[in-house]
C-alpha atoms as a PDB file:
ATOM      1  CA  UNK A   1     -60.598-144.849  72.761  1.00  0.00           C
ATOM      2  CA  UNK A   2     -57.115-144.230  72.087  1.00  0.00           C
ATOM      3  CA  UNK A   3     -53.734-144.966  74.470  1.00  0.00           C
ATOM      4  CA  UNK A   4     -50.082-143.515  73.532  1.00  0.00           C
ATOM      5  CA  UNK A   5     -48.066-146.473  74.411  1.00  0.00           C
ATOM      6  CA  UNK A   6     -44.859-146.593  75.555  1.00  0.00           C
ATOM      7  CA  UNK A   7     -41.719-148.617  73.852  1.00  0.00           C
ATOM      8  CA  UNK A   8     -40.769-151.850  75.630  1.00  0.00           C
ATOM      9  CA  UNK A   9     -40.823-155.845  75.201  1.00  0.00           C
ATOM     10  CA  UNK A  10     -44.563-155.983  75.684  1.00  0.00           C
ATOM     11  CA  UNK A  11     -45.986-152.993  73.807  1.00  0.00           C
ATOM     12  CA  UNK A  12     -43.601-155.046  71.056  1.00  0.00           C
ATOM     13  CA  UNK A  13     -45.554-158.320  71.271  1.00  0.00           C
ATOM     14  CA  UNK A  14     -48.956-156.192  71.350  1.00  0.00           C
ATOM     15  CA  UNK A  15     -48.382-154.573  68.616  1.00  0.00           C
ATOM     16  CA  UNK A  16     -47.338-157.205  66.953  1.00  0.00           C
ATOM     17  CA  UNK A  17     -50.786-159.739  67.212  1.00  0.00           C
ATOM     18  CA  UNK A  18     -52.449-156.335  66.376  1.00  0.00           C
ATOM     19  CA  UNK A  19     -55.414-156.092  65.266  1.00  0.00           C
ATOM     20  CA  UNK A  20     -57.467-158.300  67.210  1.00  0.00           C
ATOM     21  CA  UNK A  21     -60.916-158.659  69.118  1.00  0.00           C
ATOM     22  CA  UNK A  22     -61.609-160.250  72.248  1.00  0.00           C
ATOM     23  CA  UNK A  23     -64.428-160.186  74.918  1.00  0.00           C
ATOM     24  CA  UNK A  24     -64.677-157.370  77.123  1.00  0.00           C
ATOM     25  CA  UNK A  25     -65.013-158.284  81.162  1.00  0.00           C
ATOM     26  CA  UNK A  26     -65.122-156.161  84.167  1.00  0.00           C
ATOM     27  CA  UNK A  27     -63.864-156.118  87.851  1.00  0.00           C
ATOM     28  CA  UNK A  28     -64.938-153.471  90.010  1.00  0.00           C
ATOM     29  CA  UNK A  29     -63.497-150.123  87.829  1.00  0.00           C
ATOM     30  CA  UNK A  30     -61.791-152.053  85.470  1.00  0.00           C
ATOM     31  CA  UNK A  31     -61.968-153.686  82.338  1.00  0.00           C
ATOM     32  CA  UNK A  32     -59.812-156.295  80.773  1.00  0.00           C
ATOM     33  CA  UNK A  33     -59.965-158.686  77.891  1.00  0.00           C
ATOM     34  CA  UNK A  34     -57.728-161.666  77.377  1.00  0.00           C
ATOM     35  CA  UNK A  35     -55.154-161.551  74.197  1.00  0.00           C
ATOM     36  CA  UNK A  36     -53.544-163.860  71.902  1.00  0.00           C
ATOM     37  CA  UNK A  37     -49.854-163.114  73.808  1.00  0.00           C
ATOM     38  CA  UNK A  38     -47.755-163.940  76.431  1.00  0.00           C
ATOM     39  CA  UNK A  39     -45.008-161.506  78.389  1.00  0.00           C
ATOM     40  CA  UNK A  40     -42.666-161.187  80.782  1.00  0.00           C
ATOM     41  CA  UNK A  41     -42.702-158.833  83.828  1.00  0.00           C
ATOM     42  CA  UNK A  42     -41.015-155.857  82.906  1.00  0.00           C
ATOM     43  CA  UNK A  43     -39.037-153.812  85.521  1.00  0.00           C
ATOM     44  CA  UNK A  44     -41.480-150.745  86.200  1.00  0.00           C
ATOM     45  CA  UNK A  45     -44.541-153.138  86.604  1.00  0.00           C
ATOM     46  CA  UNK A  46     -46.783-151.696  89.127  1.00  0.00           C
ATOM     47  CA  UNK A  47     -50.549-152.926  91.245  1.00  0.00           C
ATOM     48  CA  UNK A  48     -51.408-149.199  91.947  1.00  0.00           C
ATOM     49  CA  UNK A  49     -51.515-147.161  88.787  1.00  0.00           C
ATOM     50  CA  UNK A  50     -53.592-144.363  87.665  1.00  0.00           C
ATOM     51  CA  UNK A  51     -56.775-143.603  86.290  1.00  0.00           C
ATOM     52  CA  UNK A  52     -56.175-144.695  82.754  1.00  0.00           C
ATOM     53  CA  UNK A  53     -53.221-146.126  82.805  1.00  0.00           C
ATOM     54  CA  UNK A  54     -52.835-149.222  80.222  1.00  0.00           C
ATOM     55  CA  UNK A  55     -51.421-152.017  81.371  1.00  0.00           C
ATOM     56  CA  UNK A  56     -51.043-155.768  80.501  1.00  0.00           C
ATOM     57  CA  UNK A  57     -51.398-158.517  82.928  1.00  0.00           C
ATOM     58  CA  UNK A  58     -49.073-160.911  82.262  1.00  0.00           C
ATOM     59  CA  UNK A  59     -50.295-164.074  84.529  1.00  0.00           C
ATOM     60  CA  UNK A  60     -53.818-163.284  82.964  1.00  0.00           C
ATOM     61  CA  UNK A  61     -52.577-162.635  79.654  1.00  0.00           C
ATOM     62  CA  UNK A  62     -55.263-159.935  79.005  1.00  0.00           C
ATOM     63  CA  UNK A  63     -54.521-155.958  79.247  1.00  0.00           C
ATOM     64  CA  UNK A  64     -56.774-154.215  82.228  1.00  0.00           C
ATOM     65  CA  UNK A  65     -57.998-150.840  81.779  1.00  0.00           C
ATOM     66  CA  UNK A  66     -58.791-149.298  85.476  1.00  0.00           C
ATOM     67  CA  UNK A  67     -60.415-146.093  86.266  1.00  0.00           C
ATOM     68  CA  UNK A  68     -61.430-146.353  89.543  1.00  0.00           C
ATOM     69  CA  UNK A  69     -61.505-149.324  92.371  1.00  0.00           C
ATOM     70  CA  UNK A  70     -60.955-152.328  92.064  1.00  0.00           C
ATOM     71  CA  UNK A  71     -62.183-154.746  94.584  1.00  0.00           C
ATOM     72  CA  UNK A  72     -58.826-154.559  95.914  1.00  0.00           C
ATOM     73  CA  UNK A  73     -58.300-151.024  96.122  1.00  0.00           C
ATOM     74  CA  UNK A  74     -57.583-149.530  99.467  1.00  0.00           C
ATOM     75  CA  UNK A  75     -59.375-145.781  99.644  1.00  0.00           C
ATOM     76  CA  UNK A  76     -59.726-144.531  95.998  1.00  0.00           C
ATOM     77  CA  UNK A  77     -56.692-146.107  94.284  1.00  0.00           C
ATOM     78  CA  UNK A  78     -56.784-148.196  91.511  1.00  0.00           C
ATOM     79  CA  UNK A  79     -55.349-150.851  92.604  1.00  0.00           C
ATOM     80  CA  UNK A  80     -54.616-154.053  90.031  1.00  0.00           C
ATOM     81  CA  UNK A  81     -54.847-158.193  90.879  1.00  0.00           C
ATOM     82  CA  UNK A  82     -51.410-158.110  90.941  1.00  0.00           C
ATOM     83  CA  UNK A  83     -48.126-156.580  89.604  1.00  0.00           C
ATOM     84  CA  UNK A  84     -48.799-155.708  85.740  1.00  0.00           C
ATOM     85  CA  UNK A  85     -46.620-154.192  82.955  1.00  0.00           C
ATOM     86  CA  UNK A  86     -46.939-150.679  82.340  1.00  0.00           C
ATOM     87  CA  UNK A  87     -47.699-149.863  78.795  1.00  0.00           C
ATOM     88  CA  UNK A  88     -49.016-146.819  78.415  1.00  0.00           C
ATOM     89  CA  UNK A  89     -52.366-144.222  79.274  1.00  0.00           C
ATOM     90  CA  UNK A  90     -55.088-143.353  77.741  1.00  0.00           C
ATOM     91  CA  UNK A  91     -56.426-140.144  76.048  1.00  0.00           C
ATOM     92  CA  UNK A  92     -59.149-138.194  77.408  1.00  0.00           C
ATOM     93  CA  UNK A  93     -61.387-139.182  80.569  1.00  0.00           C
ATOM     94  CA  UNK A  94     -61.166-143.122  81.496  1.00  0.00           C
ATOM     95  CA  UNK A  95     -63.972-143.313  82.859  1.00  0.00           C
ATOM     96  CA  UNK A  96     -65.541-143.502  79.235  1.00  0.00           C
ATOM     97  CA  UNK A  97     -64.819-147.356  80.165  1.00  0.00           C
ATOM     98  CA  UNK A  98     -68.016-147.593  82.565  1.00  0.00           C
ATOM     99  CA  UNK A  99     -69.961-147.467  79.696  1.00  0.00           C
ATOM    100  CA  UNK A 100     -68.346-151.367  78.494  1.00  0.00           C
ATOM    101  CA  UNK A 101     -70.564-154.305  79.343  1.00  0.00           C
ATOM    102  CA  UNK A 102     -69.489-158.059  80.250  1.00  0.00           C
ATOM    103  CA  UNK A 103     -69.807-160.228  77.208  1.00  0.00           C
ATOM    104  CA  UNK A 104     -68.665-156.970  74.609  1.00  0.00           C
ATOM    105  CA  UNK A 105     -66.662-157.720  72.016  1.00  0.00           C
ATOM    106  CA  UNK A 106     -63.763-155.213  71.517  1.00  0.00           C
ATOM    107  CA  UNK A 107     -61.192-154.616  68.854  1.00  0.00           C
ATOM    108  CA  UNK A 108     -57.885-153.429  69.008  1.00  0.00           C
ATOM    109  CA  UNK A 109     -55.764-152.129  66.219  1.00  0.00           C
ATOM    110  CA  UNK A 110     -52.887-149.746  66.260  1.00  0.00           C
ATOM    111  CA  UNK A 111     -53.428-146.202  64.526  1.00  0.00           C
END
């Protein structure tokens, strides 16, 4: 898949550890993966995003990919665990993402 981020602090410190694998795991209509970084909360950060939307958890350290509900969600939002920092969306349909399994490895790398 490929996302068209958005400049800020944390899409700075992403880029930066980039690239990188980690292990893919799932919650509800998401998936996330833990990363090698730390961030801040960034003014913008949101729990109820879009379909697609990329964003990084910061108290999880990992970026979460939704598409659909969470087991949080209220109705058909996507919501998050909490607050997270908005980085950027994804091309194309999200829900490409069902097909990930628990356990995956992934790898990131900027384009």
């Amino acid at each position: 898949m490929i996302a068209d981020l958005q400049p800020g602090p944390t899409v700075a410190a992403l880029l930066a550890i980039l690239p990188c694998e980690s292990t893919v795991s799932t919650w509800g209509e998401e998936v996330y993966f833990a990363l090698p970084m730390s961030a801040e909360p960034e003014p913008g950060a949101r729990q109820v995003v879009d379909p697609g939307t990329v964003c990084f958890w910061v108290d999880g350290s990992a970026l979460a990919l939704p598409w659909g509900r969470t087991p949080v969600s209220k109705g058909s939002e996507c919501r998050l665990v909490c607050a997270c920092n908005v980085l950027g969306r994804i091309r194309g349909d999200p829900r490409m993402l069902k097909s990930a399994r628990d356990g995956e490895i992934i790898r990131v790398e900027a384009v």
